[in-house]
PDB file of N, CA and C in Angstrom:
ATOM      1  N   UNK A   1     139.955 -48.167  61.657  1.00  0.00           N
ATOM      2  CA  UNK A   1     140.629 -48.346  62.920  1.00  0.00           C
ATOM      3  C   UNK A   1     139.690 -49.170  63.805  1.00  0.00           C
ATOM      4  N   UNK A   2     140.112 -50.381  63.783  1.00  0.00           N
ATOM      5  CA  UNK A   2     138.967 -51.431  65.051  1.00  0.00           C
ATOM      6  C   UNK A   2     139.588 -51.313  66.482  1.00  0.00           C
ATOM      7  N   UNK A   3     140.917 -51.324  66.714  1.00  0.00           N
ATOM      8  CA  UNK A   3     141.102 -51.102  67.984  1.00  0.00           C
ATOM      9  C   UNK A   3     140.724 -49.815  68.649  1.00  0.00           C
ATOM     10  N   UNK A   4     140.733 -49.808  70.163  1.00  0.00           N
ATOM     11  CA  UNK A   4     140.820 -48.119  70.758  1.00  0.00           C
ATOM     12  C   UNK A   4     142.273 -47.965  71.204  1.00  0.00           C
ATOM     13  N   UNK A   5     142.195 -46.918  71.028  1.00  0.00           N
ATOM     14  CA  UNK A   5     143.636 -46.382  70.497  1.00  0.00           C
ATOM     15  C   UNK A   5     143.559 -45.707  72.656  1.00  0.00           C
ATOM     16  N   UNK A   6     144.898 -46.626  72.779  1.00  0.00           N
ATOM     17  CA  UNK A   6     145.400 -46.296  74.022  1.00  0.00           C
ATOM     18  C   UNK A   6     145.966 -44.916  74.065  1.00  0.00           C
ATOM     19  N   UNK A   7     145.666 -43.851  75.332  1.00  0.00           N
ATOM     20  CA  UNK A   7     146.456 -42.727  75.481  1.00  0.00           C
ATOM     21  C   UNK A   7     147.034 -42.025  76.198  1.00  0.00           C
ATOM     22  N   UNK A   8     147.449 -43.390  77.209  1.00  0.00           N
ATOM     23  CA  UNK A   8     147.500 -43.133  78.411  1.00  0.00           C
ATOM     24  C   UNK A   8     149.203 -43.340  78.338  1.00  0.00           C
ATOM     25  N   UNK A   9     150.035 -43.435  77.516  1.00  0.00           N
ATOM     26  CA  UNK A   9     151.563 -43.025  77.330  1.00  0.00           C
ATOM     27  C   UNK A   9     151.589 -41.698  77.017  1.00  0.00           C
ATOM     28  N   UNK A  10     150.857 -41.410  76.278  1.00  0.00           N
ATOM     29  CA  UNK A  10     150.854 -39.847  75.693  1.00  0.00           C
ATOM     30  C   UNK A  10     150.127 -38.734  77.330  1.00  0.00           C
ATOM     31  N   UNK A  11     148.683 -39.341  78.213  1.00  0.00           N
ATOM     32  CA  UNK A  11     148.703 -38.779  79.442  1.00  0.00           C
ATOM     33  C   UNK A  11     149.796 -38.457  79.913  1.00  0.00           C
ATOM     34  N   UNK A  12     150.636 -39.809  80.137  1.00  0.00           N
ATOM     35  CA  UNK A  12     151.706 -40.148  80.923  1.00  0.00           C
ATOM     36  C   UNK A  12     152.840 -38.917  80.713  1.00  0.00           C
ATOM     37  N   UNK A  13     152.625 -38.639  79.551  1.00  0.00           N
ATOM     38  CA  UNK A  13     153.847 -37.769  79.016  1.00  0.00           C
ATOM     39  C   UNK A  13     153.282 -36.062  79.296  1.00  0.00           C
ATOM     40  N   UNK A  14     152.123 -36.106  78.834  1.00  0.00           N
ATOM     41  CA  UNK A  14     151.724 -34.581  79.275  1.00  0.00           C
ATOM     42  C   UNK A  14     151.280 -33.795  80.586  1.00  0.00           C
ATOM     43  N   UNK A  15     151.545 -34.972  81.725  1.00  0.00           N
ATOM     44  CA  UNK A  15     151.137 -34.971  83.360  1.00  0.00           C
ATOM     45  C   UNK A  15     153.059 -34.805  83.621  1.00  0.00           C
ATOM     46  N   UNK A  16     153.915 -34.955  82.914  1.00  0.00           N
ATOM     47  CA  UNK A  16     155.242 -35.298  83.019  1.00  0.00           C
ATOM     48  C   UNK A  16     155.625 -33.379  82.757  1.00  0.00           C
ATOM     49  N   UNK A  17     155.545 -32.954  81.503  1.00  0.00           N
ATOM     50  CA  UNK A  17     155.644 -31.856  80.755  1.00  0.00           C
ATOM     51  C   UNK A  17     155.008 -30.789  81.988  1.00  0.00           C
ATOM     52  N   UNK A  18     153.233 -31.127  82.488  1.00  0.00           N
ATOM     53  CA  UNK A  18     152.746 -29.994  83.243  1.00  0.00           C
ATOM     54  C   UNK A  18     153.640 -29.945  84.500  1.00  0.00           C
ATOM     55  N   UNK A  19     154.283 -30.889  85.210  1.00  0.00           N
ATOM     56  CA  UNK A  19     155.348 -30.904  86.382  1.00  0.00           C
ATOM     57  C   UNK A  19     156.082 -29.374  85.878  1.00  0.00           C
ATOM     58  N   UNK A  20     156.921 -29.953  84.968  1.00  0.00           N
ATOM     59  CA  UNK A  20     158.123 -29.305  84.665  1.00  0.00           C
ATOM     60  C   UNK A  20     157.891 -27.363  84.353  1.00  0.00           C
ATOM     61  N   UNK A  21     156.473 -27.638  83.776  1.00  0.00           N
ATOM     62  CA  UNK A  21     156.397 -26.026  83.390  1.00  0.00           C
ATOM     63  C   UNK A  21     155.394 -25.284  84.171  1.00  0.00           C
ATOM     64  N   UNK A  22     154.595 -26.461  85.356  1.00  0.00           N
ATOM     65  CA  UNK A  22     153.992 -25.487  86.201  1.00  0.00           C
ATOM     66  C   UNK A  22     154.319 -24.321  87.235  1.00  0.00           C
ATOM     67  N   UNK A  23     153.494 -23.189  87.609  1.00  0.00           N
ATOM     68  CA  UNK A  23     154.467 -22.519  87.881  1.00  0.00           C
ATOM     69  C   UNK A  23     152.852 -21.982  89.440  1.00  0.00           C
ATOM     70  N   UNK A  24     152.281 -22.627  89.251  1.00  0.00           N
ATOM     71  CA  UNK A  24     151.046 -22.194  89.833  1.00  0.00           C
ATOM     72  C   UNK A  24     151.017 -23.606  91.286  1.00  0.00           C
ATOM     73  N   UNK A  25     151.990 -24.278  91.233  1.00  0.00           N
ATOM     74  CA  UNK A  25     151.629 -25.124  92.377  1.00  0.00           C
ATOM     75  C   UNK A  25     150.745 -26.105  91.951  1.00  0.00           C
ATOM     76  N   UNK A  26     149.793 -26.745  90.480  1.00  0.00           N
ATOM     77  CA  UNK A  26     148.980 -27.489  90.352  1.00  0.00           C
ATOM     78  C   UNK A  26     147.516 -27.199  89.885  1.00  0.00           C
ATOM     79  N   UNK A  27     147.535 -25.862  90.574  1.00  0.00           N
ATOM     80  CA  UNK A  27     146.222 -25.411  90.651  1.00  0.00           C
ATOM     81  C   UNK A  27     145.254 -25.119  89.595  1.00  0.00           C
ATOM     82  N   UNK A  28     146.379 -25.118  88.166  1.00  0.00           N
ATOM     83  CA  UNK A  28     145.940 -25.256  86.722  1.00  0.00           C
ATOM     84  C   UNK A  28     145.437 -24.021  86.504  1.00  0.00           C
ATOM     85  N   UNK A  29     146.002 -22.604  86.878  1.00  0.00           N
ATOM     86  CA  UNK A  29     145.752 -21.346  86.805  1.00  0.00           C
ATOM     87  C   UNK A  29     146.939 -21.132  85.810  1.00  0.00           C
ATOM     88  N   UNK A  30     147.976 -21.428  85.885  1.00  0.00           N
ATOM     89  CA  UNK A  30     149.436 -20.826  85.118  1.00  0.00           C
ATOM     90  C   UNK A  30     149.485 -21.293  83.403  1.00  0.00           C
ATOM     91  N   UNK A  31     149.730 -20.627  83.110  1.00  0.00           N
ATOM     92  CA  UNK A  31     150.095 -20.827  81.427  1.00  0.00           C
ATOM     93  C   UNK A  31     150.522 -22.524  80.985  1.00  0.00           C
ATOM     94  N   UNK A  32     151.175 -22.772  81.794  1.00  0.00           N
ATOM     95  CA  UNK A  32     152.089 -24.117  81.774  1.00  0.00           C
ATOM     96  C   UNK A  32     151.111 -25.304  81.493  1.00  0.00           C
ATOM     97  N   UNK A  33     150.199 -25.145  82.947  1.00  0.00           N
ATOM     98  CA  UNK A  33     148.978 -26.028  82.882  1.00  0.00           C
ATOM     99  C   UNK A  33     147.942 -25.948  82.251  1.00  0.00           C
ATOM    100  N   UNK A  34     147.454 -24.801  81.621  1.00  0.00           N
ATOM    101  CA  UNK A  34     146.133 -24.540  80.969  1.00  0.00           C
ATOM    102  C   UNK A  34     146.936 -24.916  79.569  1.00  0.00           C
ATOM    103  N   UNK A  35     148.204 -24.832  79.060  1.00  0.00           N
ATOM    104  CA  UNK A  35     148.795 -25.465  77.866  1.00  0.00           C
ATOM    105  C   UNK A  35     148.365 -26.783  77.389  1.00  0.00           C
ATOM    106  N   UNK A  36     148.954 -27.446  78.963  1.00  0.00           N
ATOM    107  CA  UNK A  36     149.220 -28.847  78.326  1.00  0.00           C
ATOM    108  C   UNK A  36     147.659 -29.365  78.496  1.00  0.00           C
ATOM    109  N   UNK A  37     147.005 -28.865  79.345  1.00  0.00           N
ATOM    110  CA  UNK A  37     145.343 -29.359  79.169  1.00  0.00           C
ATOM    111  C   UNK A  37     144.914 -28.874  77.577  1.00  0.00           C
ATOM    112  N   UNK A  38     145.329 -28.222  76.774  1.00  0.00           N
ATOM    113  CA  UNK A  38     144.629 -27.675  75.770  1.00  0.00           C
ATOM    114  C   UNK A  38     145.289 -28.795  74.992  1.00  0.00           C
ATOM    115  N   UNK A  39     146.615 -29.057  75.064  1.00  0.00           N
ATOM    116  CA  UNK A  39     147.080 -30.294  74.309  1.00  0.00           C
ATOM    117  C   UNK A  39     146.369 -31.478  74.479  1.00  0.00           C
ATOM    118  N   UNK A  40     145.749 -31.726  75.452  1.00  0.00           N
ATOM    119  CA  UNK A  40     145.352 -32.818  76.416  1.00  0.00           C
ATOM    120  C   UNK A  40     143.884 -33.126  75.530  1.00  0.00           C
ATOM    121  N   UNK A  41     143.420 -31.982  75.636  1.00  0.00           N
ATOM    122  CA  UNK A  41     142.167 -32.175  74.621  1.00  0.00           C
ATOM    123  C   UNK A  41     142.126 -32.354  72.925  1.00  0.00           C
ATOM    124  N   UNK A  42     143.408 -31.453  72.214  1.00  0.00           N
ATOM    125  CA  UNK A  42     143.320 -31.894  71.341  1.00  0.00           C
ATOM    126  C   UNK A  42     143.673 -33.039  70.889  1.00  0.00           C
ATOM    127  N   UNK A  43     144.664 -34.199  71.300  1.00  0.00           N
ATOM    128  CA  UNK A  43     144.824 -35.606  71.402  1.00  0.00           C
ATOM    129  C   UNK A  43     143.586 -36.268  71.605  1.00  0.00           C
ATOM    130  N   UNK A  44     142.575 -35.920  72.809  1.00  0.00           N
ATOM    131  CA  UNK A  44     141.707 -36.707  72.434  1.00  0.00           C
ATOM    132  C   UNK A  44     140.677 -36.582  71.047  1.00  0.00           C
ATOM    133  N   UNK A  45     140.339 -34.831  70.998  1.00  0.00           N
ATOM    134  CA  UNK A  45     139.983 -34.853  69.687  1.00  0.00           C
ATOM    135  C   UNK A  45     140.222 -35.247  68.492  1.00  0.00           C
ATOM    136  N   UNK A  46     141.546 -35.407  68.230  1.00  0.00           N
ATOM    137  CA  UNK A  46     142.481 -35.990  67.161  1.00  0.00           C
ATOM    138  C   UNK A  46     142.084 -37.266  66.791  1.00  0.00           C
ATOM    139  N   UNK A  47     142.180 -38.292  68.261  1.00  0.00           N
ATOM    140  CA  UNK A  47     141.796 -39.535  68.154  1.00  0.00           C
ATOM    141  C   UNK A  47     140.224 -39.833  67.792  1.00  0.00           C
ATOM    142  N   UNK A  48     139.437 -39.430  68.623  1.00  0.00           N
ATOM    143  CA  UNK A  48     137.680 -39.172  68.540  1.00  0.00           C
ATOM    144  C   UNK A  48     137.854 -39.193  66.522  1.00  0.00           C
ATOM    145  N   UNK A  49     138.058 -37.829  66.296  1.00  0.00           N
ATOM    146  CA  UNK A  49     137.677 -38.000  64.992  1.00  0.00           C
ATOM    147  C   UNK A  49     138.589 -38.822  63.842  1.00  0.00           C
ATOM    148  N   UNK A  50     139.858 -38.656  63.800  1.00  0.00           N
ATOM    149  CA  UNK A  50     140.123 -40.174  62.883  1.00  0.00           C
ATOM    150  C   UNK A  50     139.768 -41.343  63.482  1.00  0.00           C
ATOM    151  N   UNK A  51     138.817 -41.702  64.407  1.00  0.00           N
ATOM    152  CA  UNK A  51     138.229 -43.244  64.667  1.00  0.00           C
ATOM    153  C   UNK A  51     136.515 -43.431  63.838  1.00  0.00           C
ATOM    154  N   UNK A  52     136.383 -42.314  63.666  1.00  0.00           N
ATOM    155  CA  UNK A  52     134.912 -42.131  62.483  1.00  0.00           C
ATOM    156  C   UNK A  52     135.334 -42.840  61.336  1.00  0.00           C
ATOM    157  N   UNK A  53     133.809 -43.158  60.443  1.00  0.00           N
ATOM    158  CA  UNK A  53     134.451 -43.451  58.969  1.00  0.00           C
ATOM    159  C   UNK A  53     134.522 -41.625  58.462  1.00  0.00           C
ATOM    160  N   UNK A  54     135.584 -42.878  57.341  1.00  0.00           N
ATOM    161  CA  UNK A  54     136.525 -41.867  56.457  1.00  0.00           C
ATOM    162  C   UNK A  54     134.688 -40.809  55.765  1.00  0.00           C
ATOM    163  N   UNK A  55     134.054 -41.604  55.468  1.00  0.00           N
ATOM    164  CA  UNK A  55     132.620 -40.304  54.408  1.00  0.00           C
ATOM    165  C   UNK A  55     132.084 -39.431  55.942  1.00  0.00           C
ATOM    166  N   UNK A  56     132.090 -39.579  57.492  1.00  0.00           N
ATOM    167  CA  UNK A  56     131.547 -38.896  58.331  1.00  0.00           C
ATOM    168  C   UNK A  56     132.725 -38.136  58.452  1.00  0.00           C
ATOM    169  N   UNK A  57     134.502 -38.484  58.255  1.00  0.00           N
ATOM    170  CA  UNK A  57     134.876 -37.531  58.670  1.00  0.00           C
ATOM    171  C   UNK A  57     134.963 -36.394  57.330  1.00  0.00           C
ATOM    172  N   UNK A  58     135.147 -36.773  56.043  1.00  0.00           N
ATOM    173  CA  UNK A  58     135.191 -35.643  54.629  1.00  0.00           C
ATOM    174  C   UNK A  58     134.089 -34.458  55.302  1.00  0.00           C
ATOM    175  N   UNK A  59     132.399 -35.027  55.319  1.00  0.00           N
ATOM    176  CA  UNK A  59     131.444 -34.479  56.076  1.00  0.00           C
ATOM    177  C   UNK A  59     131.606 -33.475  57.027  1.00  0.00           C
ATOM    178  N   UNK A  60     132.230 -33.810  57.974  1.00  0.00           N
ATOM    179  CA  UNK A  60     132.775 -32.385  58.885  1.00  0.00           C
ATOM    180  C   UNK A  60     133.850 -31.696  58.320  1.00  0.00           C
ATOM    181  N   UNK A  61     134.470 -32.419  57.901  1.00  0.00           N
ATOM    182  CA  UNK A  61     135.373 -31.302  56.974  1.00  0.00           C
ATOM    183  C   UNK A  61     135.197 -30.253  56.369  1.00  0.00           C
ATOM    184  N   UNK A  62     134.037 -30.433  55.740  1.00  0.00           N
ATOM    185  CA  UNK A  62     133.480 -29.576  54.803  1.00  0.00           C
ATOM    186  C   UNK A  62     132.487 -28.917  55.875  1.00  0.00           C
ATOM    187  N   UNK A  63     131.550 -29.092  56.933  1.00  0.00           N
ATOM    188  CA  UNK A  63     131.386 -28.250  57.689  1.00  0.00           C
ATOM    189  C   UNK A  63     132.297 -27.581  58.515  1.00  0.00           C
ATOM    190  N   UNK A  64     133.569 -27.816  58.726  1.00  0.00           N
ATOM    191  CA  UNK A  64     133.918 -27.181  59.201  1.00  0.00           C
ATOM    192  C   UNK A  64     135.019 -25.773  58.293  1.00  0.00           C
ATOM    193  N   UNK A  65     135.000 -26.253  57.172  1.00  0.00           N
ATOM    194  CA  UNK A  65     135.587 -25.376  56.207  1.00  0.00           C
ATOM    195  C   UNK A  65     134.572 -24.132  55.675  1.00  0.00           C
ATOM    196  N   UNK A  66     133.312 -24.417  56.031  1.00  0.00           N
ATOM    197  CA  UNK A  66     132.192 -23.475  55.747  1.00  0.00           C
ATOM    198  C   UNK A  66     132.013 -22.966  56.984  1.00  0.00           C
ATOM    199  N   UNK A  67     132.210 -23.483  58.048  1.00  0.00           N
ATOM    200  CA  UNK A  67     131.929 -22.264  59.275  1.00  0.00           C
ATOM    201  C   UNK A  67     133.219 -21.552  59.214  1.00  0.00           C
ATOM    202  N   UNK A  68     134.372 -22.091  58.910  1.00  0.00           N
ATOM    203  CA  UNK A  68     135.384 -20.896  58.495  1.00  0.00           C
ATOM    204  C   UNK A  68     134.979 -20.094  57.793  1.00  0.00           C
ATOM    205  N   UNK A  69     134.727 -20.185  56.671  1.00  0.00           N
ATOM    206  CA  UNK A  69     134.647 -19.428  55.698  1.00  0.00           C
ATOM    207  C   UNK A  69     133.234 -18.727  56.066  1.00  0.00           C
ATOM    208  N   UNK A  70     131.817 -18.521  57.120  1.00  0.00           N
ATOM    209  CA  UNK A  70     131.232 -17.755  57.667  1.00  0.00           C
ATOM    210  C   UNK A  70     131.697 -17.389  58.661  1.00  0.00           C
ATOM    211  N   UNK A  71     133.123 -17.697  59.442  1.00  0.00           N
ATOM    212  CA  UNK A  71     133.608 -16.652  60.382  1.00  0.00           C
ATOM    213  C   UNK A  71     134.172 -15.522  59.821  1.00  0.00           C
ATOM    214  N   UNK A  72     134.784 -16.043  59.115  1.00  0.00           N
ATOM    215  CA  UNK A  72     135.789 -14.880  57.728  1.00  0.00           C
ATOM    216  C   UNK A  72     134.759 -13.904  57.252  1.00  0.00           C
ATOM    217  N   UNK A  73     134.085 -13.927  56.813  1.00  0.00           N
ATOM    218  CA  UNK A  73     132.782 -13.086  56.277  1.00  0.00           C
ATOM    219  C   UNK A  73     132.108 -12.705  57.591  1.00  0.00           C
ATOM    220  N   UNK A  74     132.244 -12.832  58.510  1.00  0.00           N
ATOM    221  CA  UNK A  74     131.432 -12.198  59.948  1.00  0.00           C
ATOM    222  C   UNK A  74     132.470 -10.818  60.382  1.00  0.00           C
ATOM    223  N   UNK A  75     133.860 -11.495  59.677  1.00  0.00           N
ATOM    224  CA  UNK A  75     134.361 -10.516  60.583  1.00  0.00           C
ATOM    225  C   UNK A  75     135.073  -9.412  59.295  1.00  0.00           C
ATOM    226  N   UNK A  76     134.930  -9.570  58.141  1.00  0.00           N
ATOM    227  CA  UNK A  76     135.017  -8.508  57.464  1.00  0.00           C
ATOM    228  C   UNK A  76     134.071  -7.507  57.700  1.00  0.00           C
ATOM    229  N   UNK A  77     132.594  -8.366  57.862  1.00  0.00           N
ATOM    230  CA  UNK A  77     131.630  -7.096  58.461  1.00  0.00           C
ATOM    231  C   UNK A  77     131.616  -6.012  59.221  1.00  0.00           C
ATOM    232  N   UNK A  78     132.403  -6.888  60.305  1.00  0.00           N
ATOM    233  CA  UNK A  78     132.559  -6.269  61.468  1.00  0.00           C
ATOM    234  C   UNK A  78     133.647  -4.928  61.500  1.00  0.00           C
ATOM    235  N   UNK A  79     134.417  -5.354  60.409  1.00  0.00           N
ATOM    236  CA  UNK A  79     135.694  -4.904  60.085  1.00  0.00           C
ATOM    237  C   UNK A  79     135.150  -3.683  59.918  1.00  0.00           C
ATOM    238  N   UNK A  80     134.321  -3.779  58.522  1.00  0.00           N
ATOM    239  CA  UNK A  80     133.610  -2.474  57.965  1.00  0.00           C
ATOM    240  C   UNK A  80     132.919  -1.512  58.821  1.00  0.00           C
ATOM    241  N   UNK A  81     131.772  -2.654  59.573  1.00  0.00           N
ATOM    242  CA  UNK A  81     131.334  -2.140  60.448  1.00  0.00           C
ATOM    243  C   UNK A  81     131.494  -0.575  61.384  1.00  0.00           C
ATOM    244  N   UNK A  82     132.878  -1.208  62.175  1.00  0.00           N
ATOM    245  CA  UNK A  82     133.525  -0.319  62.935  1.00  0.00           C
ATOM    246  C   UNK A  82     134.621   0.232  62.204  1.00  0.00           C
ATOM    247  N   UNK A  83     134.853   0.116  61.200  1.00  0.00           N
ATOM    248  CA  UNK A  83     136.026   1.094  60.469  1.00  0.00           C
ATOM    249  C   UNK A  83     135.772   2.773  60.730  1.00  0.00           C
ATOM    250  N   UNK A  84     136.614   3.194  61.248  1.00  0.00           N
ATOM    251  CA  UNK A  84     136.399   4.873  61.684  1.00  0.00           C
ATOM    252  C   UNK A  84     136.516   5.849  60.295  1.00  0.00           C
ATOM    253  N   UNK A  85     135.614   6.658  59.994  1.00  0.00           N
ATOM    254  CA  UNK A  85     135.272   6.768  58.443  1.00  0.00           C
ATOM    255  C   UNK A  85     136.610   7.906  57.998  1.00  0.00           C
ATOM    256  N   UNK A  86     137.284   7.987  57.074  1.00  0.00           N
ATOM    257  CA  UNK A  86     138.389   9.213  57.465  1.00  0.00           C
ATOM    258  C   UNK A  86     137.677  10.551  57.090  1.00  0.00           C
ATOM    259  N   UNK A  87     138.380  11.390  57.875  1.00  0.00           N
ATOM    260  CA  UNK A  87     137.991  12.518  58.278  1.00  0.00           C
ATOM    261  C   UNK A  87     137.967  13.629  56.569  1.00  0.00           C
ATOM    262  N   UNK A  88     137.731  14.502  56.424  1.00  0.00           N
ATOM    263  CA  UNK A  88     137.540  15.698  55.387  1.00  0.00           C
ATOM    264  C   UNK A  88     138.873  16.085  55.670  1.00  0.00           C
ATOM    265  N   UNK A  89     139.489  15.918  54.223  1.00  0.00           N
ATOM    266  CA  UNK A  89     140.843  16.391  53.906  1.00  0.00           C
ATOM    267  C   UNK A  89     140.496  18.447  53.940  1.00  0.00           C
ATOM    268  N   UNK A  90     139.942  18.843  53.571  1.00  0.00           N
ATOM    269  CA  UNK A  90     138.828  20.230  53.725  1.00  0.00           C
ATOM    270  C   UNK A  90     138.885  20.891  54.805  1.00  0.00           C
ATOM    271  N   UNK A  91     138.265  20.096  56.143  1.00  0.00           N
ATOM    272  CA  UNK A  91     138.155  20.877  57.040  1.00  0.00           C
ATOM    273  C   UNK A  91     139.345  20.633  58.109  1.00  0.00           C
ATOM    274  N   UNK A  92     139.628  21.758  58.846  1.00  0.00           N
ATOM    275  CA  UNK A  92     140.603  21.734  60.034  1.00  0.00           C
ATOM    276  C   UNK A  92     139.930  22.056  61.378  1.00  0.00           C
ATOM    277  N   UNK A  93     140.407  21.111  62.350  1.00  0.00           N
ATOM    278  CA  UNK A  93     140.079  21.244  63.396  1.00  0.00           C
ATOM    279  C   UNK A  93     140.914  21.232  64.568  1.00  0.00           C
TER     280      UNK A  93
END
């Protein structure tokens, strides 16, 4: 990709969308607006990384498929961790 990829139709469109579903007056407190900002960022992220070469982006790929796969394993721990142990079929209380 040699050009930069314009995104200011797609702004155009998600400053259009936050009108319609804000509910906070602007103030970017309401669901509506903290939405379309989260959209807002992933477009630029989207763009940012398919403008890399193709071997830097495989590269994060694969880091980022391994910090998955050490979140996944963080939270089975955790799982275990705090699992509440079951009680003695035996005793009554």
């Amino acid at each position: 990709m040699s050009q930069p990829v314009d995104l200011s139709p797609l702004q155009r469109e998600l400053d259009n969308l936050r009108l319609q579903l804000c509910h906070c007056n602007n103030a970017g407190t309401c669901l509506g607006c903290q939405g379309v900002e989260v959209l807002r960022q992933q477009a630029q992220m989207i763009v940012s990384a398919a403008s890399q070469p193709v071997l830097l982006q495989v590269a994060q790929e694969t880091q980022a498929k391994e910090l998955v796969k050490q979140v996944q394993d963080m939270q089975e721990r955790l799982l275990k961790y705090f699992q509440v142990p079951p009680e003695d079929e035996g005793t009554n209380h």
